[in-house]
C-alpha atoms as a PDB file:
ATOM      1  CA  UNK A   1      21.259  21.381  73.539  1.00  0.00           C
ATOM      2  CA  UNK A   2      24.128  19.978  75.285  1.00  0.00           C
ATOM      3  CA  UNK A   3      25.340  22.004  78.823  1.00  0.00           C
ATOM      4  CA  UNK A   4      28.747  23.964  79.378  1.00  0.00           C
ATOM      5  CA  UNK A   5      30.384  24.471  82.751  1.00  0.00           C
ATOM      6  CA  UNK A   6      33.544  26.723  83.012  1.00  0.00           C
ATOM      7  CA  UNK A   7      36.172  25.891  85.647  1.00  0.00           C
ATOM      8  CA  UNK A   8      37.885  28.616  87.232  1.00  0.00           C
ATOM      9  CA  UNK A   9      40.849  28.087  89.894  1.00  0.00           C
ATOM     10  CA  UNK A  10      41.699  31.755  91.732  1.00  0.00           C
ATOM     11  CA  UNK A  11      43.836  33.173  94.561  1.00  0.00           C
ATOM     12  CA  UNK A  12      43.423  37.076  95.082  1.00  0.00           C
ATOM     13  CA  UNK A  13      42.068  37.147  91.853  1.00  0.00           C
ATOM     14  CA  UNK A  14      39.970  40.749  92.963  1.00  0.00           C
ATOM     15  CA  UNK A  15      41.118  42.677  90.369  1.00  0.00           C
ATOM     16  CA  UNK A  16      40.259  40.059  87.347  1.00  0.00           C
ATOM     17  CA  UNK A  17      37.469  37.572  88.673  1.00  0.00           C
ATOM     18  CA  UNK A  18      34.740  39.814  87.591  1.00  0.00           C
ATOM     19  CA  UNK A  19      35.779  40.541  83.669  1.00  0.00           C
ATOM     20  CA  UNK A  20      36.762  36.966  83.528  1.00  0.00           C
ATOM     21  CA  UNK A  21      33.171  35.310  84.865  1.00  0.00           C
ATOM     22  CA  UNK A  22      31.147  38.245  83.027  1.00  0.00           C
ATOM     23  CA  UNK A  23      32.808  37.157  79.931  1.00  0.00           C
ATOM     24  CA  UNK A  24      31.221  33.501  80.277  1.00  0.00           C
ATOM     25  CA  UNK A  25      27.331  34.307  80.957  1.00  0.00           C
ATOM     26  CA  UNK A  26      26.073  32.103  77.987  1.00  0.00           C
ATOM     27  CA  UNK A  27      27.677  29.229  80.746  1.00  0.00           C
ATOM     28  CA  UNK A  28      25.424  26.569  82.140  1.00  0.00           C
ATOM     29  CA  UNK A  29      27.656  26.314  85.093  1.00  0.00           C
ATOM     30  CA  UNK A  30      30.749  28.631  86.482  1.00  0.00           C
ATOM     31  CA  UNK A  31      32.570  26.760  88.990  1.00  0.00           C
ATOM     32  CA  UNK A  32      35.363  28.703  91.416  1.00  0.00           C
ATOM     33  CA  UNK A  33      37.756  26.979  93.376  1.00  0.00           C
ATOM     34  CA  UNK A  34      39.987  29.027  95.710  1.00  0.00           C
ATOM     35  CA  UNK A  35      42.749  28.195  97.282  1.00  0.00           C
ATOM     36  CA  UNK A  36      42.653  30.842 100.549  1.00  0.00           C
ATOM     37  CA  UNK A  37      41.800  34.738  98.859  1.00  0.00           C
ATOM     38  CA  UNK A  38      42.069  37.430 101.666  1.00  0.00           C
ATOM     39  CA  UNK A  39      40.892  40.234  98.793  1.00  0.00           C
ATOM     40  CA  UNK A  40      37.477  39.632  98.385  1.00  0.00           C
ATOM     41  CA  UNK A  41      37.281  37.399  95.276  1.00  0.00           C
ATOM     42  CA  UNK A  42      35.025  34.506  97.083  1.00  0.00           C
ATOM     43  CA  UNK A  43      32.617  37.037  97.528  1.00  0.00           C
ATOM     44  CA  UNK A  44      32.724  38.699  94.062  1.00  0.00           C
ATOM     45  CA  UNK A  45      32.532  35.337  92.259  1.00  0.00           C
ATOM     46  CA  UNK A  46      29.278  34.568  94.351  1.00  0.00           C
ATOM     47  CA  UNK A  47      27.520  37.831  93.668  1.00  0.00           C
ATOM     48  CA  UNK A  48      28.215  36.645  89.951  1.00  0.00           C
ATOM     49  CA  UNK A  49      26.345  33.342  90.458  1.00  0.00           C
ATOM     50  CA  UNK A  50      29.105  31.363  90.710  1.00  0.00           C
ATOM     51  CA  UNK A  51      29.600  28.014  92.767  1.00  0.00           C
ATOM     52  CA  UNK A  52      32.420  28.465  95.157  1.00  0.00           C
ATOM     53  CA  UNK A  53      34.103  26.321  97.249  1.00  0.00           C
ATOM     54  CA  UNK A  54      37.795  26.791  98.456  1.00  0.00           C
ATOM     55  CA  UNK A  55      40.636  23.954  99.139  1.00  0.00           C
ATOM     56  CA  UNK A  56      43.435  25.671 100.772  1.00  0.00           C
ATOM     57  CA  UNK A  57      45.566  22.228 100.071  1.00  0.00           C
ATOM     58  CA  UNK A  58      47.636  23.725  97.542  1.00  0.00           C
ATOM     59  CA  UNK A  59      49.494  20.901  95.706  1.00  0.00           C
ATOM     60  CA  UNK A  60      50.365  22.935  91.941  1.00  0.00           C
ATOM     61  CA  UNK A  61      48.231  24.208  89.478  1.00  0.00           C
ATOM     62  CA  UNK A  62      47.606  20.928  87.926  1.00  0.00           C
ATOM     63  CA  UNK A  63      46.009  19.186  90.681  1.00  0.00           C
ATOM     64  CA  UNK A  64      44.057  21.986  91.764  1.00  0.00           C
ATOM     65  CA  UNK A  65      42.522  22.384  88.498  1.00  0.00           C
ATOM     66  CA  UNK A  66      41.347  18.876  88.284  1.00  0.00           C
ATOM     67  CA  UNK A  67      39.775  19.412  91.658  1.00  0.00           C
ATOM     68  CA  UNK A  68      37.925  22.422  89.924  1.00  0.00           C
ATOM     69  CA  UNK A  69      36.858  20.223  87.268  1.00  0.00           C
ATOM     70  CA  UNK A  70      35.543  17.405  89.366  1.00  0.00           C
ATOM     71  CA  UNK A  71      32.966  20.029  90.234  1.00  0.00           C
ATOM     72  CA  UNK A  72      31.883  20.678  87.057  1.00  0.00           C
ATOM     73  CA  UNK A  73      28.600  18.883  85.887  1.00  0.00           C
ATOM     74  CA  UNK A  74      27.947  19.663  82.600  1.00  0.00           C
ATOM     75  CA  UNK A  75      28.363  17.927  79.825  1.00  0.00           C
ATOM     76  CA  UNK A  76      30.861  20.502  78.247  1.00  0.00           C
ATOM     77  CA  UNK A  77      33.793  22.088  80.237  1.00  0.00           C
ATOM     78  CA  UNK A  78      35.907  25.273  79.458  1.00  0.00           C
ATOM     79  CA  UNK A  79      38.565  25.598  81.885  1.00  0.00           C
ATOM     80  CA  UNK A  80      40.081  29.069  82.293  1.00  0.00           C
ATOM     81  CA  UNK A  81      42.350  31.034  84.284  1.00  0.00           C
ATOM     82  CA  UNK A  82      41.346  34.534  86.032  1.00  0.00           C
ATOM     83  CA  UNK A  83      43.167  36.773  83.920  1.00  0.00           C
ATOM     84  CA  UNK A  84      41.315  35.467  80.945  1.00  0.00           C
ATOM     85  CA  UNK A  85      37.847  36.382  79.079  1.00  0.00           C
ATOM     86  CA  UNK A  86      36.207  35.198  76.555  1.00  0.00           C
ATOM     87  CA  UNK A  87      35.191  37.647  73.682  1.00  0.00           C
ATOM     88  CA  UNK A  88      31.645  37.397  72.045  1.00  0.00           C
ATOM     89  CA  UNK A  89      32.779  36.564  68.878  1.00  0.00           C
ATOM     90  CA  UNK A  90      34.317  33.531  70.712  1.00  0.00           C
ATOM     91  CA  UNK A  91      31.904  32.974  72.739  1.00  0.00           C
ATOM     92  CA  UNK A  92      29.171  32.545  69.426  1.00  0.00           C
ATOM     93  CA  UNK A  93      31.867  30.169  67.998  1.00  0.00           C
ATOM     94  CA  UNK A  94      31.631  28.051  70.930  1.00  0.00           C
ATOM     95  CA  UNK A  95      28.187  27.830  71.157  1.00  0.00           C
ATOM     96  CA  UNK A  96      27.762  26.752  67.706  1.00  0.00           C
ATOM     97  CA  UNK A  97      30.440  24.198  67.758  1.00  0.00           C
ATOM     98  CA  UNK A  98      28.582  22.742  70.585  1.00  0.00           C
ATOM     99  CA  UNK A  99      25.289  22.650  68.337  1.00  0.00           C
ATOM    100  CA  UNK A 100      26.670  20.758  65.893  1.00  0.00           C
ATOM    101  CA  UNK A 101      28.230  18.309  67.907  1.00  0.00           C
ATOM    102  CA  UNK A 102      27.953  14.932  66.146  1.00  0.00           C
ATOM    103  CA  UNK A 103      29.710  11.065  65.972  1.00  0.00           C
ATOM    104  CA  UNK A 104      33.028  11.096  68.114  1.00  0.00           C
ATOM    105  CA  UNK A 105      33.255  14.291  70.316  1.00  0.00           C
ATOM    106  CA  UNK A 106      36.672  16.491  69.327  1.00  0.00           C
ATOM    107  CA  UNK A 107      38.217  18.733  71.869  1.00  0.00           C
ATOM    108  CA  UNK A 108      39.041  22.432  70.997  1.00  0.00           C
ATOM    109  CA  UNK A 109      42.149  24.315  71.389  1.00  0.00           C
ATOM    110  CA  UNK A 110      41.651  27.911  71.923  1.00  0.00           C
ATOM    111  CA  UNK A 111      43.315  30.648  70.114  1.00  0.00           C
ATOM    112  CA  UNK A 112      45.141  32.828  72.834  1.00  0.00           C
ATOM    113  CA  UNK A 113      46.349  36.028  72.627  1.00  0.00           C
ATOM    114  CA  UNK A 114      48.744  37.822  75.438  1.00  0.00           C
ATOM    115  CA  UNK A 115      48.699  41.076  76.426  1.00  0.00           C
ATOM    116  CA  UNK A 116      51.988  42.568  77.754  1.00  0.00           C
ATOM    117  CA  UNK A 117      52.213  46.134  79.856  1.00  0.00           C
ATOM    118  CA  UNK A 118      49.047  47.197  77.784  1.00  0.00           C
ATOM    119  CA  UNK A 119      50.170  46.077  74.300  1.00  0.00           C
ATOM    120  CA  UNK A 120      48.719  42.810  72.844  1.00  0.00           C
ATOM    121  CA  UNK A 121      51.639  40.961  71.766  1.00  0.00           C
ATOM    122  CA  UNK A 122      51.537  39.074  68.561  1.00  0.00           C
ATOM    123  CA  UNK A 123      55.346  37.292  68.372  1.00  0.00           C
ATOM    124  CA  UNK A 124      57.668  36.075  70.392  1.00  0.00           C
ATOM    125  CA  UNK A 125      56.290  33.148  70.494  1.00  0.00           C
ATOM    126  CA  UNK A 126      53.741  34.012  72.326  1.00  0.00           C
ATOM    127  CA  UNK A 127      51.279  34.063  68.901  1.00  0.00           C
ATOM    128  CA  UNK A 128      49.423  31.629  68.014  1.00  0.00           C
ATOM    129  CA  UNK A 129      49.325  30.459  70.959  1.00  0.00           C
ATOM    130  CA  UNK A 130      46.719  27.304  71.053  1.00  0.00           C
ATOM    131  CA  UNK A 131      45.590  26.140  74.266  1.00  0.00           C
ATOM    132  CA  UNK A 132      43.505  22.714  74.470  1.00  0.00           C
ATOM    133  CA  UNK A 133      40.795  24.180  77.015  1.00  0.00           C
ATOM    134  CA  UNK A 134      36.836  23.082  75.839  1.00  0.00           C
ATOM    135  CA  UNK A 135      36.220  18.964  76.369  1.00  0.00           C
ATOM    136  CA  UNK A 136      33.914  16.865  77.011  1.00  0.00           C
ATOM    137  CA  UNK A 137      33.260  16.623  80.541  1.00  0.00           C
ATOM    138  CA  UNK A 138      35.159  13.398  81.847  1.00  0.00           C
ATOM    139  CA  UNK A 139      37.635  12.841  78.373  1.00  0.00           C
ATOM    140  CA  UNK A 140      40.518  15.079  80.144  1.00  0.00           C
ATOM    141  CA  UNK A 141      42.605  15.854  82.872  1.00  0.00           C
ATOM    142  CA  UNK A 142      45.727  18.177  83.936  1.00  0.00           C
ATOM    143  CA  UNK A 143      49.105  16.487  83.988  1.00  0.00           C
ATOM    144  CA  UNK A 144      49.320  16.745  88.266  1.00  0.00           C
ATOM    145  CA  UNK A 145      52.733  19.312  87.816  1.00  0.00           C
ATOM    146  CA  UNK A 146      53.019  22.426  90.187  1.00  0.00           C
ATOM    147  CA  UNK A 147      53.304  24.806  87.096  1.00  0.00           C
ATOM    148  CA  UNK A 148      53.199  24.591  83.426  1.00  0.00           C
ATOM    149  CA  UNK A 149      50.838  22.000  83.827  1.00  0.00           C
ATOM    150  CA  UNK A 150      48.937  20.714  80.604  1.00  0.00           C
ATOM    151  CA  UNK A 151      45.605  19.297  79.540  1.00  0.00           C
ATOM    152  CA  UNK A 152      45.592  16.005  78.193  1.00  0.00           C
ATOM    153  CA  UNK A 153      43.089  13.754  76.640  1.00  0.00           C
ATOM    154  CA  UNK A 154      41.809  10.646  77.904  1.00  0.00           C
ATOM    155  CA  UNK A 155      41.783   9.516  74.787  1.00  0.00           C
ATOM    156  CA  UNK A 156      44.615   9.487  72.839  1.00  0.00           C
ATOM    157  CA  UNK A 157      42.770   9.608  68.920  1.00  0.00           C
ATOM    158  CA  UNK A 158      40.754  12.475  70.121  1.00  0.00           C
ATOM    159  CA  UNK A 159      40.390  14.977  67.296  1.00  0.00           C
ATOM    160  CA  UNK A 160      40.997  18.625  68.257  1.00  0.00           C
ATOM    161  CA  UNK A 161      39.661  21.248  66.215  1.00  0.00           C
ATOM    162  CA  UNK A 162      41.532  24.642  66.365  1.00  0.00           C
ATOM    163  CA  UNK A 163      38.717  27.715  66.576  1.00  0.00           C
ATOM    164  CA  UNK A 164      39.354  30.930  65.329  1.00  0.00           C
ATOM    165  CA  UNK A 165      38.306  34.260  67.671  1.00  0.00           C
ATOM    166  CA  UNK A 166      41.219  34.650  70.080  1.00  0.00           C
ATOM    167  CA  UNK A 167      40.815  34.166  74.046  1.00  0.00           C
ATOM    168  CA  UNK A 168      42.125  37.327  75.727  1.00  0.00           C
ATOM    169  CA  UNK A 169      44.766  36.898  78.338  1.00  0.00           C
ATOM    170  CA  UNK A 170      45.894  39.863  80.893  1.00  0.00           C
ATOM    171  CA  UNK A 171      48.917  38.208  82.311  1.00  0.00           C
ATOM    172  CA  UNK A 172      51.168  41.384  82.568  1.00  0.00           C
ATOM    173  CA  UNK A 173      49.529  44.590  83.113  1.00  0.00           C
ATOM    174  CA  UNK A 174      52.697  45.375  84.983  1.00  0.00           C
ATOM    175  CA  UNK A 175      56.537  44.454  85.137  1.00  0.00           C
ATOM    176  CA  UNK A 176      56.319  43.323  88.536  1.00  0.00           C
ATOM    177  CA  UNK A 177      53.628  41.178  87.300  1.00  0.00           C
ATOM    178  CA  UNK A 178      55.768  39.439  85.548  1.00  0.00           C
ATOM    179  CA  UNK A 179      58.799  39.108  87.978  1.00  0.00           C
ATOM    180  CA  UNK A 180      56.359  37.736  90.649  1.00  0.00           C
ATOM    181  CA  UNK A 181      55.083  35.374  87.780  1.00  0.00           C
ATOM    182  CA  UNK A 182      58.704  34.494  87.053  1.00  0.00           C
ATOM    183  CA  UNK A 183      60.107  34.353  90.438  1.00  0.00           C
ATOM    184  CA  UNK A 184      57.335  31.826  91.731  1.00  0.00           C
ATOM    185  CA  UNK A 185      57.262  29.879  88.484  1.00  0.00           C
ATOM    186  CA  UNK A 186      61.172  29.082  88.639  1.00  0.00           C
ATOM    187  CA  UNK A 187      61.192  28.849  91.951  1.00  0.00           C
ATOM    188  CA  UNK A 188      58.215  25.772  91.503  1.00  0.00           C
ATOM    189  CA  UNK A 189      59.675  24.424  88.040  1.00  0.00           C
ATOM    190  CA  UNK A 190      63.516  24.224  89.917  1.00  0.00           C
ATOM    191  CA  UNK A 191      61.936  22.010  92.896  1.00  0.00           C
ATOM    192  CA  UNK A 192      59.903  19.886  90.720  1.00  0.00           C
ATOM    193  CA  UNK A 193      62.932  18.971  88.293  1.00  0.00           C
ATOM    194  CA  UNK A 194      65.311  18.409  91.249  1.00  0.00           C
ATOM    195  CA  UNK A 195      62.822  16.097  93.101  1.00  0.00           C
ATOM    196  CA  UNK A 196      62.944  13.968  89.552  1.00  0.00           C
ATOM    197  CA  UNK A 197      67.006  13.717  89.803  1.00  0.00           C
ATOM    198  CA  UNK A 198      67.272  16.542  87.325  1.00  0.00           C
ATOM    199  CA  UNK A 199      70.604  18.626  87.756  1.00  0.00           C
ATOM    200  CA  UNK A 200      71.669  21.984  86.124  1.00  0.00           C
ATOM    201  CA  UNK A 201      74.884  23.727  85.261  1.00  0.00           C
ATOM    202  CA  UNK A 202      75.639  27.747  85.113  1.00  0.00           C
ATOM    203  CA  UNK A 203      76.379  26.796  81.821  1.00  0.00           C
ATOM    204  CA  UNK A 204      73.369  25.203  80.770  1.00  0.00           C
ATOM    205  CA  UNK A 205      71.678  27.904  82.397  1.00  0.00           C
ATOM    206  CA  UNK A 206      73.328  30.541  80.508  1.00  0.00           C
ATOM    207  CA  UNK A 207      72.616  28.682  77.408  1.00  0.00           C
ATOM    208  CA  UNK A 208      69.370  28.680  77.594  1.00  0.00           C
ATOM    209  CA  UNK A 209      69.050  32.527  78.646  1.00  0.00           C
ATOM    210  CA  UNK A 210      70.813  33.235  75.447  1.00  0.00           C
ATOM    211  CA  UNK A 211      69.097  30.452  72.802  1.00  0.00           C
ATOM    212  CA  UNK A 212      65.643  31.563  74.663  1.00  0.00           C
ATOM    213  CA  UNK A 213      66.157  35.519  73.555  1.00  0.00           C
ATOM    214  CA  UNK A 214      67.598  34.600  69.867  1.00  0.00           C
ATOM    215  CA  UNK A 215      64.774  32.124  69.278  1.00  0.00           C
ATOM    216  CA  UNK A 216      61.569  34.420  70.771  1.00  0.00           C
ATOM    217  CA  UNK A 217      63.544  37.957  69.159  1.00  0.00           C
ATOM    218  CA  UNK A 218      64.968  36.267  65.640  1.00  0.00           C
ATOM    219  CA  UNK A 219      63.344  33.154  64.686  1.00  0.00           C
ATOM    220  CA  UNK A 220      59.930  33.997  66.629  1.00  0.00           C
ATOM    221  CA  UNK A 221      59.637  37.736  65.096  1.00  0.00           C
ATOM    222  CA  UNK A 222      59.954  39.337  68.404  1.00  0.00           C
ATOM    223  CA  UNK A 223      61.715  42.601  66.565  1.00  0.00           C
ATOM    224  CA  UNK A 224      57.899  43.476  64.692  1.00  0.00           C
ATOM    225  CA  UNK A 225      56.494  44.066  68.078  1.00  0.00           C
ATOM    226  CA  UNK A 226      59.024  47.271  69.179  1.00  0.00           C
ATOM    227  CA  UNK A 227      60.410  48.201  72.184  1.00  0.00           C
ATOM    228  CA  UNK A 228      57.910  45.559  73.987  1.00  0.00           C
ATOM    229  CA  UNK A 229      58.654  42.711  71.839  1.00  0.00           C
ATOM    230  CA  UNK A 230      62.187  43.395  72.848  1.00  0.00           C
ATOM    231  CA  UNK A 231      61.218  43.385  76.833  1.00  0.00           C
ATOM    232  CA  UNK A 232      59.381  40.616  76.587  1.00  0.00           C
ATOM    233  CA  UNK A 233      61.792  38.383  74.767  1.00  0.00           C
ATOM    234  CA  UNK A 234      64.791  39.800  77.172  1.00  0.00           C
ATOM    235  CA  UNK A 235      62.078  38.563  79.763  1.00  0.00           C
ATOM    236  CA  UNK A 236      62.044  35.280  78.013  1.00  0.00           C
ATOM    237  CA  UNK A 237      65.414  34.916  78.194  1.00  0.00           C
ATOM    238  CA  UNK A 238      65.615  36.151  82.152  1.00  0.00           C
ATOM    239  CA  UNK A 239      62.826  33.148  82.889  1.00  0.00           C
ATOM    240  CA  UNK A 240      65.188  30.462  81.235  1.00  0.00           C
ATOM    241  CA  UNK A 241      68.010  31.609  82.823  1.00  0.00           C
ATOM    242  CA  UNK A 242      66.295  31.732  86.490  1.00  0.00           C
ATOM    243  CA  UNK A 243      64.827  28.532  86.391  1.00  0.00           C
ATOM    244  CA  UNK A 244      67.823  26.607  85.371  1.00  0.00           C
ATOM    245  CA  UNK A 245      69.958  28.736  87.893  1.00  0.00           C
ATOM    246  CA  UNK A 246      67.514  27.784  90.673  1.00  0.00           C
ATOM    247  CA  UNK A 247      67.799  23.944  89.701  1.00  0.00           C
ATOM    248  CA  UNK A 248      71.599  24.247  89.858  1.00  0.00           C
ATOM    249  CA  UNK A 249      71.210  26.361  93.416  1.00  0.00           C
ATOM    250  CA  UNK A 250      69.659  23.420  94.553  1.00  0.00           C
ATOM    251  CA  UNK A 251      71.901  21.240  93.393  1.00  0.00           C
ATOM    252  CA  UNK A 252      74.952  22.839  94.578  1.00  0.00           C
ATOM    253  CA  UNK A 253      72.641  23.439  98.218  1.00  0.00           C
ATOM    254  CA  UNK A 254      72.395  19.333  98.195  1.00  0.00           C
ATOM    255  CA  UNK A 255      76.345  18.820  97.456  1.00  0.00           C
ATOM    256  CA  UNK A 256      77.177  21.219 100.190  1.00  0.00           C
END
C-alpha cells in the first residue's frame, strides 16, 4: 500500500481547519504550515494530529505551498487549502486509485465545486472546475507567484486522470469574504504584473469588467444559477476590473 500525506498552508484558518483536516483521516500524513495565526488554528490542527510548523516569511501562496510540501514524506501528496474537505465518496475514490497504481504514475485533477453565500454554485465558470492537486511526492511543484499560483508537473508527459466525486470548497460564506478575497488578490496580482513591466489602461480595465460578466453570465450559464449566479458573475466582473485598475494605479503612481 503506497502512503498519502496532505499539505495544508493556513493563516487564521479557526473557523475551517477542523472540517478541512477531519475530512482527510484515511491520510498517512497531514502536514500544516502557518504563516503567523493569532486565532488558535496551530493549536486546533495539533489536537487533530497534525504536524505543524509555521514560517512567518510570507513570499505568495506559491512558494509557501512548496515549503508545505517539502514536509511531506509520503509517497502520495494531496495538497489542499483550509476552506476545503474532502467528501467520503472522494475520499474512497482516492484510495482506490492509489491501489491500483501501476507502470508510469498519472497525477489527478480534482473535481471542485464552489460554494457561494450558502448556495453551491454550478456555472459561471466556476463548474467543472478541475484542479491538479494528488501527485506523486517529488513529480510537482507550485509556479513561485504570490496568488493564482498553479501546480505543475515535473514531468511534462505526465498523464492526469480526471476523478469524479467533487472536492467541496467554502470560499464565500459571506460577501465580505469575497471583497477581502478580491481586494488582497488584486492588490497581489497588480504588483506582481507591474514588477514584470506589465502596464494597464482604464480602458483595458473596463474591458475586461465587462467581457468577464458576459462570458461567466452568457456563455458560462451564470443566468441557471438565480439571483446568486448573477452576484457572483457581477463579482467576476468587479475582480477583473480591480485588478487591472490597480495595475494602471501603479502605473500612473510610477509616471507621477
Amino acid at each position: 500500500m503506497v502512503s498519502l500525506s496532505v499539505a495544508v498552508i493556513t493563516k487564521n484558518e479557526a473557523h475551517n481547519i477542523a472540517d478541512c483536516l477531519s475530512s482527510v483521516v484515511f491520510a498517512d500524513q497531514v502536514v500544516v504550515l502557518d504563516s503567523g495565526s493569532t486565532d488558535g488554528t496551530t493549536e486546533i490542527a495539533r489536537s487533530l494530529g497534525a504536524e505543524v510548523s509555521i514560517s512567518s516569511d510570507w513570499q505568495g501562496f506559491g512558494v509557501q505551498k512548496n515549503r508545505a510540501l517539502d514536509a511531506a514524506t509520503s509517497d502520495w501528496v494531496l495538497s489542499l487549502d483550509a476552506d476545503e474537505r474532502v467528501t467520503p465518496e472522494l475520499a474512497r475514490e482516492i484510495q482506490a486509485h492509489l491501489a491500483q497504481i501501476s507502470g508510469q504514475p498519472p497525477a489527478f485533477a480534482l473535481p471542485r465545486l464552489t460554494q457561494f453565500c450558502g448556495v453551491w454554485i454550478r456555472h459561471c465558470g466556476w463548474t467543472p472546475d478541475y484542479v491538479l492537486r494528488l501527485f506523486q511526492r517529488g513529480e510537482a511543484r507550485f509556479t513561485e507567484d504570490l496568488v493564482h499560483e498553479k501546480l505543475q508537473m515535473i514531468r511534462a508527459d505526465t498523464p492526469v486522470v480526471r476523478l469524479k466525486n467533487p472536492l467541496l470548497h467554502y470560499s464565500y460564506p459571506t460577501p465580505e469574504h469575497y471583497w477581502r478575497k478580491l481586494q488582497r488578490y488584486s492588490q497581489d496580482w497588480a504588483r506582481q504584473r507591474y514588477a514584470r513591466g506589465e502596464r494597464a489602461t482604464i480602458a483595458r480595465a473596463a474591458l475586461s469588467g465587462l467581457t468577464a460578466f458576459v462570458r461567466s453570465y452568457v456563455f458560462q450559464l451564470g443566468f441557471l444559477d438565480g439571483a446568486m449566479g448573477f452576484a457572483v458573475c457581477t463579482m467576476q466582473a468587479q475582480s477583473a476590473f480591480g485588478k487591472y485598475f490597480e495595475l494602471y494605479c501603479l502605473g500612473r503612481k510610477h509616471d507621477a
